[in-house]
Protein backbone atom coordinates (compact mmCIF):
# COMPACT_ATOMS: atom_id res chain seq x y z
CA UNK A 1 0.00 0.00 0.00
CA UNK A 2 1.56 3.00 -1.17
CA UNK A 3 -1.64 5.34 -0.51
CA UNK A 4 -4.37 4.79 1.81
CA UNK A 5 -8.21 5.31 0.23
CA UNK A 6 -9.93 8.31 1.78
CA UNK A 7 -12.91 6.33 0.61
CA UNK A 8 -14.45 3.33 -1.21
CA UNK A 9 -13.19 0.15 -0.81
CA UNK A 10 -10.00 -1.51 -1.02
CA UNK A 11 -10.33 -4.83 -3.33
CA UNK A 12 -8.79 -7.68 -4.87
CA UNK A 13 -10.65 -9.73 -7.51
CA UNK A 14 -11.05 -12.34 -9.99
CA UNK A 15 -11.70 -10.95 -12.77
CA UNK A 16 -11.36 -9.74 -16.39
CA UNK A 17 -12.22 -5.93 -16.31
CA UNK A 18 -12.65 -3.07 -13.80
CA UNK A 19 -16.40 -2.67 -14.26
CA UNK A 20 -16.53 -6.60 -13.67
CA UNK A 21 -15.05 -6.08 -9.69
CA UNK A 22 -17.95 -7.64 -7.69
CA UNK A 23 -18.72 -8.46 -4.46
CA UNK A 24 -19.47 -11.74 -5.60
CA UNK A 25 -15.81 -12.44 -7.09
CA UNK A 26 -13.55 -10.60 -4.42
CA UNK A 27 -10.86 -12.23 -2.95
CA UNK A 28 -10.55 -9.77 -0.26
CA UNK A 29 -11.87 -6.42 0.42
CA UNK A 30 -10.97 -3.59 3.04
CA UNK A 31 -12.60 -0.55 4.50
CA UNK A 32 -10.87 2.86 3.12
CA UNK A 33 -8.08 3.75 5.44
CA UNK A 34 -6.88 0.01 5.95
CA UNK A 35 -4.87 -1.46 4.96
CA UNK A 36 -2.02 0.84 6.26
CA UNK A 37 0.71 3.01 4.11
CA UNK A 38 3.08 0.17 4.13
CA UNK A 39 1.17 -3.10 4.46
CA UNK A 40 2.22 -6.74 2.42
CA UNK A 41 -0.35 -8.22 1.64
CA UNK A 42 -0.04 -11.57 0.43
CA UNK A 43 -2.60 -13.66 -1.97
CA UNK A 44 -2.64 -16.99 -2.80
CA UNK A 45 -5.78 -18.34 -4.88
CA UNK A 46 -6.82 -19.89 -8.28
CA UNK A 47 -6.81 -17.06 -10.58
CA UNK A 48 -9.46 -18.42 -13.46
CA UNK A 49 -10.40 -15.01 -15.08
CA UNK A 50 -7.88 -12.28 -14.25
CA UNK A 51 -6.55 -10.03 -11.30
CA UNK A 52 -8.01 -6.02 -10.68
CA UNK A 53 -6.81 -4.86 -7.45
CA UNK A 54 -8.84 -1.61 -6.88
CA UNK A 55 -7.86 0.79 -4.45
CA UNK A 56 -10.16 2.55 -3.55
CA UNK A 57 -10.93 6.24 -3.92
CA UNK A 58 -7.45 8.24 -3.78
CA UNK A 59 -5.47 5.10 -2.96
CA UNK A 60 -2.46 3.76 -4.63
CA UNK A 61 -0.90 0.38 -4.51
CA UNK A 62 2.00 -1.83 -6.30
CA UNK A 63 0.81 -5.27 -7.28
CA UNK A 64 3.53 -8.12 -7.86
CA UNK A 65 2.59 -11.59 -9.46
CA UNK A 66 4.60 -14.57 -9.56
């Protein structure tokens, strides 16, 4: 986490497109504010569509995959 959100949701999800970030396919979501500037967050799961990490509004992140 290189930003916190000041608002929405922070969200990591399986799928193909932005618009297609649902509830319903999230691998895990936050509150804004957390996680903290700082935070690892590690994610291990069968990817079968695609990965959109949102951050939420005003929130920046780095995403590695391996």
């Amino acid at each position: 986490m290189l930003t916190a959100a000041t608002a929405g949701t922070f969200g990591a999800y399986d799928a193909a497109t932005t618009g297609a970030a649902a509830t319903a396919n999230a691998i895990v979501q936050y509150a804004s504010g957390y996680p903290a500037v700082g935070s690892v967050i590690t994610l291990e799961w069968p990817c079968n569509t695609g990965i959109v990490v949102n951050p939420g509004t005003g929130g920046a992140v780095s995403v590695a995959f391996a």
